[in-house]
C-alpha atoms as a PDB file:
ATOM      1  CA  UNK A   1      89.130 -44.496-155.140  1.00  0.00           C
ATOM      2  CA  UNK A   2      88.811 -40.784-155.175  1.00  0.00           C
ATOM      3  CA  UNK A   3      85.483 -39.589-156.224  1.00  0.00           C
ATOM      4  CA  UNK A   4      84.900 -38.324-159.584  1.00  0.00           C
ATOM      5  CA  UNK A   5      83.280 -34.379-159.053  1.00  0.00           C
ATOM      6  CA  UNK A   6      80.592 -33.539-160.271  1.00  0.00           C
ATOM      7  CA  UNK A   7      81.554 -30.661-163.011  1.00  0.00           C
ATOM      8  CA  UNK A   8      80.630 -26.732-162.338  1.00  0.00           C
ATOM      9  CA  UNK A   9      77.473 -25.604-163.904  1.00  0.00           C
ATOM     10  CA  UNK A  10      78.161 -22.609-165.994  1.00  0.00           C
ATOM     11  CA  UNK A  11      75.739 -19.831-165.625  1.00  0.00           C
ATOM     12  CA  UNK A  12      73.345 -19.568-167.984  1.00  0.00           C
ATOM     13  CA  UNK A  13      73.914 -16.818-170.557  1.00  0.00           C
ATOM     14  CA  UNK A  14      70.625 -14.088-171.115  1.00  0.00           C
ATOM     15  CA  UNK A  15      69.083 -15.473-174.541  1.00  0.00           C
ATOM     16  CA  UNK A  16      68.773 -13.064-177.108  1.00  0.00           C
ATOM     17  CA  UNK A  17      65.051 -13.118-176.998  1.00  0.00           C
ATOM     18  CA  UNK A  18      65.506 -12.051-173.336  1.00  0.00           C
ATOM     19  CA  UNK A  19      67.788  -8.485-174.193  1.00  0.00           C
ATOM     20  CA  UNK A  20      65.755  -7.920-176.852  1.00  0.00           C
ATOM     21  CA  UNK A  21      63.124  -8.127-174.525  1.00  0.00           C
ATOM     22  CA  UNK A  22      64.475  -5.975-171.803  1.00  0.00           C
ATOM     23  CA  UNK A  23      65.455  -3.368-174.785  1.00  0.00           C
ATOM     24  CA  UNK A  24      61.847  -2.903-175.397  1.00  0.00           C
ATOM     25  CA  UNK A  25      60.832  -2.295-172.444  1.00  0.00           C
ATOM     26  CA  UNK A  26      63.629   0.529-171.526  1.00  0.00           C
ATOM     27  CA  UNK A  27      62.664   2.369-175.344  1.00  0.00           C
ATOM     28  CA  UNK A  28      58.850   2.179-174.487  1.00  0.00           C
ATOM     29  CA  UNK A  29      59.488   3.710-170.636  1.00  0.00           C
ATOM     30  CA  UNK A  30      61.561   6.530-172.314  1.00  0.00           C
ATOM     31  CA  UNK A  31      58.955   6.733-174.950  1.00  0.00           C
ATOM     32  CA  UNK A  32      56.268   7.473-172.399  1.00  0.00           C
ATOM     33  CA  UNK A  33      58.537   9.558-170.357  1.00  0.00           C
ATOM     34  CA  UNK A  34      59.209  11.533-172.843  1.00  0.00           C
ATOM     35  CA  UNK A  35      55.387  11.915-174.238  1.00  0.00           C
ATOM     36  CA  UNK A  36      54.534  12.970-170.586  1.00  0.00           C
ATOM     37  CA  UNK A  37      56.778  15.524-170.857  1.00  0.00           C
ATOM     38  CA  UNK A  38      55.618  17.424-174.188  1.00  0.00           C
ATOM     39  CA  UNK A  39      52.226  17.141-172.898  1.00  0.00           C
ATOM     40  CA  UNK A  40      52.985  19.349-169.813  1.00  0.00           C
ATOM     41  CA  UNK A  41      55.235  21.821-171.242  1.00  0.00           C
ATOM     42  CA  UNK A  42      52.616  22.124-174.408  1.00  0.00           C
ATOM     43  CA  UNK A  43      49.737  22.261-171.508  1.00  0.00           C
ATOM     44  CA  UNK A  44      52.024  25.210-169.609  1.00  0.00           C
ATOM     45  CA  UNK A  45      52.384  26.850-172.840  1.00  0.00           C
ATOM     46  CA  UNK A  46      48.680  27.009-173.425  1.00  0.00           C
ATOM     47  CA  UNK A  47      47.887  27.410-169.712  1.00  0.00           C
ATOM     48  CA  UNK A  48      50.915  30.193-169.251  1.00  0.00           C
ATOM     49  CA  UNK A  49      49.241  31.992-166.775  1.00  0.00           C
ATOM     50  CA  UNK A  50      49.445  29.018-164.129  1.00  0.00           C
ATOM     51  CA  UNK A  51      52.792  29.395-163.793  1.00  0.00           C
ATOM     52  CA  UNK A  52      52.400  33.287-163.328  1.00  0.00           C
ATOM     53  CA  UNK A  53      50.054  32.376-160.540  1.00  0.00           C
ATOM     54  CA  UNK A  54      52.702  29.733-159.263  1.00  0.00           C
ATOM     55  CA  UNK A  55      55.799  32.233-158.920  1.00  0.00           C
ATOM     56  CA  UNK A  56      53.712  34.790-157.384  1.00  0.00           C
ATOM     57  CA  UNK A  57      52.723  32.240-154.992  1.00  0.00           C
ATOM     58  CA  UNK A  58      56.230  30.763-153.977  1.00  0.00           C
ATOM     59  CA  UNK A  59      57.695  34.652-154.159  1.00  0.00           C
ATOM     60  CA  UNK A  60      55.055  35.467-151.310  1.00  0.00           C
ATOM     61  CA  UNK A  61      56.087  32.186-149.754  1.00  0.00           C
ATOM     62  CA  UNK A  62      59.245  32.985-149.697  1.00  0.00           C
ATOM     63  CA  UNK A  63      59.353  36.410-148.743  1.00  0.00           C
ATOM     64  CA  UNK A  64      56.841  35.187-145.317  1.00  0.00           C
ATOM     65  CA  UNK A  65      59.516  32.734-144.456  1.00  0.00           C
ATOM     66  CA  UNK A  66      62.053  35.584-144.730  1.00  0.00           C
ATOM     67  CA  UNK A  67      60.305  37.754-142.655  1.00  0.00           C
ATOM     68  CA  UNK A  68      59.279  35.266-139.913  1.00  0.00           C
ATOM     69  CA  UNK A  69      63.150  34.046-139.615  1.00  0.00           C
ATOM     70  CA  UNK A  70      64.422  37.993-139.093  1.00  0.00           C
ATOM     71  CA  UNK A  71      61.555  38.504-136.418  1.00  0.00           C
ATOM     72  CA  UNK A  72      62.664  35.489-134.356  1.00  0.00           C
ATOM     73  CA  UNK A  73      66.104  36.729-134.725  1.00  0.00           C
ATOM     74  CA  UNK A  74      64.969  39.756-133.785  1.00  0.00           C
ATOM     75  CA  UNK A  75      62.818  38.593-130.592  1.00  0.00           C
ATOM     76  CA  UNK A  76      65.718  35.761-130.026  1.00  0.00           C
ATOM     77  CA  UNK A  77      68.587  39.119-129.944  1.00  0.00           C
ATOM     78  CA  UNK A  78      65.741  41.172-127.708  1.00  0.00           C
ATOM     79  CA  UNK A  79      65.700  38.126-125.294  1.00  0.00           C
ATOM     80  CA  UNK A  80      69.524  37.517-125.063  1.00  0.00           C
ATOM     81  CA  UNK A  81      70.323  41.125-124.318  1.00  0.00           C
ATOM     82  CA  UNK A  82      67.992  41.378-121.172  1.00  0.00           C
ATOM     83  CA  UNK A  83      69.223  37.676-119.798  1.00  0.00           C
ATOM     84  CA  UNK A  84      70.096  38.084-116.057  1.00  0.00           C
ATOM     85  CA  UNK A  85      70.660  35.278-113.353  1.00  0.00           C
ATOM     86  CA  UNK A  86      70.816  35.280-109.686  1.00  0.00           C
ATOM     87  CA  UNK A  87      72.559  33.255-107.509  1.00  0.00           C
ATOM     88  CA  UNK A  88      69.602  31.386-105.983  1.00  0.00           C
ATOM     89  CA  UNK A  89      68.108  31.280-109.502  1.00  0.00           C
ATOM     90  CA  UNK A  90      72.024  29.237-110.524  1.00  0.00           C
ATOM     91  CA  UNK A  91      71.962  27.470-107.088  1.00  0.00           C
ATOM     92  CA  UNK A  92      68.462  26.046-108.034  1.00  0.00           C
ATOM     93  CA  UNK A  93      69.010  24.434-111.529  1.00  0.00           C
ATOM     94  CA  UNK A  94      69.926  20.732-112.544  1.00  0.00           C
ATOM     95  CA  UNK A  95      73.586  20.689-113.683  1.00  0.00           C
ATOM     96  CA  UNK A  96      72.709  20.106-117.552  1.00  0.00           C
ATOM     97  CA  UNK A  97      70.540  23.744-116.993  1.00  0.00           C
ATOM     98  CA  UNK A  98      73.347  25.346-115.616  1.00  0.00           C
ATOM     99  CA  UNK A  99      75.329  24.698-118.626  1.00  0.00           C
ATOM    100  CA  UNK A 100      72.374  26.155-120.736  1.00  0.00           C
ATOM    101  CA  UNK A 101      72.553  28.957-118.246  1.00  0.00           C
ATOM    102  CA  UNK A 102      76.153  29.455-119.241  1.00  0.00           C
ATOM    103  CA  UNK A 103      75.684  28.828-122.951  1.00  0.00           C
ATOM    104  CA  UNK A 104      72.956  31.236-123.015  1.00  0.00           C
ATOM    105  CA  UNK A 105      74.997  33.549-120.910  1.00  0.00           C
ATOM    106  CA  UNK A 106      77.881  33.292-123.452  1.00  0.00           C
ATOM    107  CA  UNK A 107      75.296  33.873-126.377  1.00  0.00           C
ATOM    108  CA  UNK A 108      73.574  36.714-124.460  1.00  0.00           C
ATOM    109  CA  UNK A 109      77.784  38.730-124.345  1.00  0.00           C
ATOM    110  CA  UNK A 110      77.683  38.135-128.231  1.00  0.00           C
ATOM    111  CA  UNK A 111      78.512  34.949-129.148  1.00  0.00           C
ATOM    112  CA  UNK A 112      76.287  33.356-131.336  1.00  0.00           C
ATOM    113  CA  UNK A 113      77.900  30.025-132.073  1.00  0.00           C
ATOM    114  CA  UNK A 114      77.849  29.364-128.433  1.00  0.00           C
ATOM    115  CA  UNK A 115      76.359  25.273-128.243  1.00  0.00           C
ATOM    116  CA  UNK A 116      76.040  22.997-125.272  1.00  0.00           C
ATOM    117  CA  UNK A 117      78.260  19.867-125.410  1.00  0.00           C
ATOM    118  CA  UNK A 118      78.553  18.268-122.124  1.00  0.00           C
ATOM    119  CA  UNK A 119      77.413  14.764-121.525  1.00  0.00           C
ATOM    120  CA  UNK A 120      79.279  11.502-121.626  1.00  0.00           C
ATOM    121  CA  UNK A 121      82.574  11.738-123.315  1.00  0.00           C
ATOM    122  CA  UNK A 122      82.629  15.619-123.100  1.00  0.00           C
ATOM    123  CA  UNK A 123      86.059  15.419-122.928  1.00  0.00           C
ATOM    124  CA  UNK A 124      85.993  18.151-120.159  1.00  0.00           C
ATOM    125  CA  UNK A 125      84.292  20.780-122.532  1.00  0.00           C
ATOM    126  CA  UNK A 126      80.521  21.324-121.558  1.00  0.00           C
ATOM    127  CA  UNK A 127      80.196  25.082-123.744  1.00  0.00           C
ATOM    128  CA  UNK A 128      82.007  26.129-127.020  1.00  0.00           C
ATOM    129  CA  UNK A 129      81.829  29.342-128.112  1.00  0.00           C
ATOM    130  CA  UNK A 130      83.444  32.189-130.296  1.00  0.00           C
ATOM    131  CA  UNK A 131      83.535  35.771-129.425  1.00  0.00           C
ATOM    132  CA  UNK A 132      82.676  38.591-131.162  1.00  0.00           C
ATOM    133  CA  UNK A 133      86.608  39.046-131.344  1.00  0.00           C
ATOM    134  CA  UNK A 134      87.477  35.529-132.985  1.00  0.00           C
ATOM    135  CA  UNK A 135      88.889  34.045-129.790  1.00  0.00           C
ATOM    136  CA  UNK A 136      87.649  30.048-129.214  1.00  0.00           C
ATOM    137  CA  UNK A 137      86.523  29.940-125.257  1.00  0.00           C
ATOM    138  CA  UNK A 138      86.173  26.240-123.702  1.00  0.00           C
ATOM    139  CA  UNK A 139      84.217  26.155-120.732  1.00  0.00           C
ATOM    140  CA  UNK A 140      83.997  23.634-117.730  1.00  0.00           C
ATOM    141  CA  UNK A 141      80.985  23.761-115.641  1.00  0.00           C
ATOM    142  CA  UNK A 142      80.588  22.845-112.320  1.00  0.00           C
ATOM    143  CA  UNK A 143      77.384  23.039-110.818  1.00  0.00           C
ATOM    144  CA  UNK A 144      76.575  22.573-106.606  1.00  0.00           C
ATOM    145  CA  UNK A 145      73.352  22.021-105.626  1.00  0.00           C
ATOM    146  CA  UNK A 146      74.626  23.508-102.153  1.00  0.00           C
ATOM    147  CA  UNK A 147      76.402  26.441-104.061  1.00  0.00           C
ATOM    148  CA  UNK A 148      78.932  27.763-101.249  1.00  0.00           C
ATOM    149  CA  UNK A 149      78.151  25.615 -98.888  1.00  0.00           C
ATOM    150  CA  UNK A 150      79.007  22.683-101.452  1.00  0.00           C
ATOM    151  CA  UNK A 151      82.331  20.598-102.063  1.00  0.00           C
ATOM    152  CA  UNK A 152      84.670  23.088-103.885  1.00  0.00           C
ATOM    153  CA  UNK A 153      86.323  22.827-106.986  1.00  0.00           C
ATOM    154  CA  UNK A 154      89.776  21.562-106.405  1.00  0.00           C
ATOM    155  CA  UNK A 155      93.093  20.840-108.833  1.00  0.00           C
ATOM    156  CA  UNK A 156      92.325  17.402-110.290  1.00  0.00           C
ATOM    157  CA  UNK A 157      89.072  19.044-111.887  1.00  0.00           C
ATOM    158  CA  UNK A 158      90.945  22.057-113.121  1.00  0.00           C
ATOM    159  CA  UNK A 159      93.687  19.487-114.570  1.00  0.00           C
ATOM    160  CA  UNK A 160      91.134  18.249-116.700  1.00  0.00           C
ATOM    161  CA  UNK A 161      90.026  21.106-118.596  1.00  0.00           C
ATOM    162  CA  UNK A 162      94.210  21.968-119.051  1.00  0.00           C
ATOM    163  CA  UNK A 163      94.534  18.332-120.269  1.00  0.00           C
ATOM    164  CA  UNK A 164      92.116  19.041-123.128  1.00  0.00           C
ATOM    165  CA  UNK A 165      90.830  22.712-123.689  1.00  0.00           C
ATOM    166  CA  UNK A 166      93.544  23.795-126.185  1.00  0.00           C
ATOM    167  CA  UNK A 167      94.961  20.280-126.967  1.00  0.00           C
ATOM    168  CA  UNK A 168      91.691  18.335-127.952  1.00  0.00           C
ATOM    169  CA  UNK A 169      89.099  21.207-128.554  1.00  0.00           C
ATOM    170  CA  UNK A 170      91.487  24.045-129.951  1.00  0.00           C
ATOM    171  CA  UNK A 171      90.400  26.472-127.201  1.00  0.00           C
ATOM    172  CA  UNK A 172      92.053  30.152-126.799  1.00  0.00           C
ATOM    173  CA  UNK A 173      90.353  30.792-123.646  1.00  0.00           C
ATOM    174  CA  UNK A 174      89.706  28.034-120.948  1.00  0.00           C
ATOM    175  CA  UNK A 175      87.495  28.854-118.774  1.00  0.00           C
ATOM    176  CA  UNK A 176      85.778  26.688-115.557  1.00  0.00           C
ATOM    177  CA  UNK A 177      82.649  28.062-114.216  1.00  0.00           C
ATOM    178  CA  UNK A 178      81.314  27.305-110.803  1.00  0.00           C
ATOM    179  CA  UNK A 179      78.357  28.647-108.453  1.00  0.00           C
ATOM    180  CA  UNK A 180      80.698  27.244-105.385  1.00  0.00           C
ATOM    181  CA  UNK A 181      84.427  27.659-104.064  1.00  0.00           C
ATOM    182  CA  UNK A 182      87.553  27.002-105.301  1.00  0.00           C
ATOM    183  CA  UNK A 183      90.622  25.724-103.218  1.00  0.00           C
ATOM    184  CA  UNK A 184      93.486  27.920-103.456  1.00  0.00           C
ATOM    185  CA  UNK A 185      95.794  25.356-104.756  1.00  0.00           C
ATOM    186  CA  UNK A 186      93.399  24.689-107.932  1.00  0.00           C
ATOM    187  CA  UNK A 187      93.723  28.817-107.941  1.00  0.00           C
ATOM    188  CA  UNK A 188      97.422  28.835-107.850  1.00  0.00           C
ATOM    189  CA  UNK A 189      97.294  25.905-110.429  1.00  0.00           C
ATOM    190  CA  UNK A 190      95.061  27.876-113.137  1.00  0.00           C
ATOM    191  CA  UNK A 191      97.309  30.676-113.201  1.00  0.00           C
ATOM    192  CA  UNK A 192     100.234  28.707-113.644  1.00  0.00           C
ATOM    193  CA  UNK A 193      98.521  27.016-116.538  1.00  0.00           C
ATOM    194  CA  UNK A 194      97.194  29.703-118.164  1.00  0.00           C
ATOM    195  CA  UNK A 195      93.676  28.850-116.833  1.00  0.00           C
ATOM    196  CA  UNK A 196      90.471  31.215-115.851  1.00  0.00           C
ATOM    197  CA  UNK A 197      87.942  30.718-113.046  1.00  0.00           C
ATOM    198  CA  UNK A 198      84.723  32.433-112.499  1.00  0.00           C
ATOM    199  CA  UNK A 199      83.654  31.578-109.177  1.00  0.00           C
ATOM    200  CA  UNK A 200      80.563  32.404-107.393  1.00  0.00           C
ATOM    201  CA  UNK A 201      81.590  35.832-106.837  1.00  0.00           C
ATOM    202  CA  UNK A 202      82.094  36.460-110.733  1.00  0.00           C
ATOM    203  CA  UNK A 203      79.436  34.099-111.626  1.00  0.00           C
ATOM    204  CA  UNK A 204      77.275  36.450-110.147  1.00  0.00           C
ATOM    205  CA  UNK A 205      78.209  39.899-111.582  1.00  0.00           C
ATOM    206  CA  UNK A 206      78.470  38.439-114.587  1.00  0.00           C
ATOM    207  CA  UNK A 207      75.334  36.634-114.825  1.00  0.00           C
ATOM    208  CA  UNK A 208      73.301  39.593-112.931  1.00  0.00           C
ATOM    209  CA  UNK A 209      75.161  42.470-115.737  1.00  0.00           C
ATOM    210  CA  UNK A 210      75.641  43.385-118.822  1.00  0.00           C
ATOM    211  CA  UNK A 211      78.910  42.950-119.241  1.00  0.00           C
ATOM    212  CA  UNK A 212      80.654  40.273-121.339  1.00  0.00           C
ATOM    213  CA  UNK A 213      82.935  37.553-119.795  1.00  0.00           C
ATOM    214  CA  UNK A 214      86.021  38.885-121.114  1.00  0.00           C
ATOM    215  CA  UNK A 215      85.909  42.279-119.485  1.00  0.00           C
ATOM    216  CA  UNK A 216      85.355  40.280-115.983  1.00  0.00           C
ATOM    217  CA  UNK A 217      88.496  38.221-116.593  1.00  0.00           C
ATOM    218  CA  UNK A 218      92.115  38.948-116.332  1.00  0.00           C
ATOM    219  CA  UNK A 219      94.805  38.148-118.829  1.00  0.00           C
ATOM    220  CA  UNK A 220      92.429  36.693-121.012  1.00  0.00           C
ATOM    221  CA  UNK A 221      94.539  36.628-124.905  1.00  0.00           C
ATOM    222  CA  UNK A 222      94.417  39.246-127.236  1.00  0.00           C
ATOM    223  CA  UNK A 223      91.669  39.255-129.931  1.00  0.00           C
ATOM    224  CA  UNK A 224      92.001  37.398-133.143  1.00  0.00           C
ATOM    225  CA  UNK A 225      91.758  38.985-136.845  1.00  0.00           C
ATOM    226  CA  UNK A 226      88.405  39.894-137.397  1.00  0.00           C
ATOM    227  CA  UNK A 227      85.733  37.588-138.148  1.00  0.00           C
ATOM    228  CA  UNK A 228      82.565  37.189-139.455  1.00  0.00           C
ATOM    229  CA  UNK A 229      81.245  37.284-135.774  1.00  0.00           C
ATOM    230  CA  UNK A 230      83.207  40.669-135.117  1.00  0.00           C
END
């Protein structure tokens, strides 16, 4: 025989006692609420002068935050424009620094968006950053403890950056950075792709100067319409 199942329980309905209940207790939180509330204003009303005292306070509050965020804009523009490297000074640093060095480098010519994003899954893009003139730079570092005397950059690492610089992070300028050498296949390579490559030697007038990247490099594409950066 098949067994007989035991019939579904239907859920038990809220008795009316219960809303009610419930009701109450919503009307008397809003009742309270609300008496709270014409209290304070009626207390402000009488006490007016607190909230005198209160706006003075926040308007000097604000104004101090103001002027503290302009001075270390100030003192952070004062410290950008007299950033210089040497080429010891590069050849000394832990990779990840020498990408700050070359973010900070990038910020220092003008470029104030200029972030760090290397690290796993970089995507061969270890600085972003947007000139003064609109144009989106992507920039490979490579970094050898030995500087000259280290293992030089070569075409598979320069195939990289063309795999992904304008395809995968938008870039108008691609750009790899080394304190080392460069074979001149990966040299031949980059122009044929469109490429640039500061090696040691341009690593160091542009990191010991004044002048920006993009006066240091050749064929690099016209400026964009003008931005809020120009």
């Amino acid at each position: 025989m098949t067994p007989r199942r035991s019939p579904a329980r239907r859920p038990r309905r809220r008795s009316r006692k219960q809303a009610e209940a419930d009701l109450f207790g919503v009307l008397a939180a809003a009742a309270v609420a609300i008496g709270l509330f014409i209290v304070v204003v009626d207390w402000l009303v009488t006490h007016w002068w607190v909230l005198v005292i209160a706006a003075f306070l926040a308007s000097l509050a604000g104004f101090a935050w103001g002027h503290q965020r302009q001075q270390r804009a100030r003192w952070d523009a004062a410290r950008a424009q007299s950033l210089r490297y040497g080429l010891a000074q590069l050849d000394g640093l832990h990779h990840s620094r020498f990408e700050d060095a070359v973010r900070d480098l990038m910020y220092r010519d003008g470029c104030r968006n200029a972030v760090r994003v290397g690290g796993g899954g970089d995507l061969g893009a270890d600085v972003k950053a947007t000139d003064p003139y609109g144009r989106r730079w992507v920039i490979q570092c490579k970094h050898r403890r030995n500087g000259a005397r280290g293992s030089a950059v070569g075409t598979p690492d320069l195939q990289v950056l063309n795999g992904t610089a304008r395809q995968v992070h938008g870039a108008d300028v691609a750009v790899i950075v080394t304190n080392g050498r460069v074979t001149a296949p990966a040299v031949a390579f980059a122009r044929q792709q469109r490429l640039h490559i500061v090696d040691r030697e341009t690593l160091a007038t542009w990191a010991a100067g004044s002048r920006p990247l993009w006066e240091l490099l050749r064929a690099v594409p016209p400026p964009r319409r003008p931005t809020s950066l120009s």
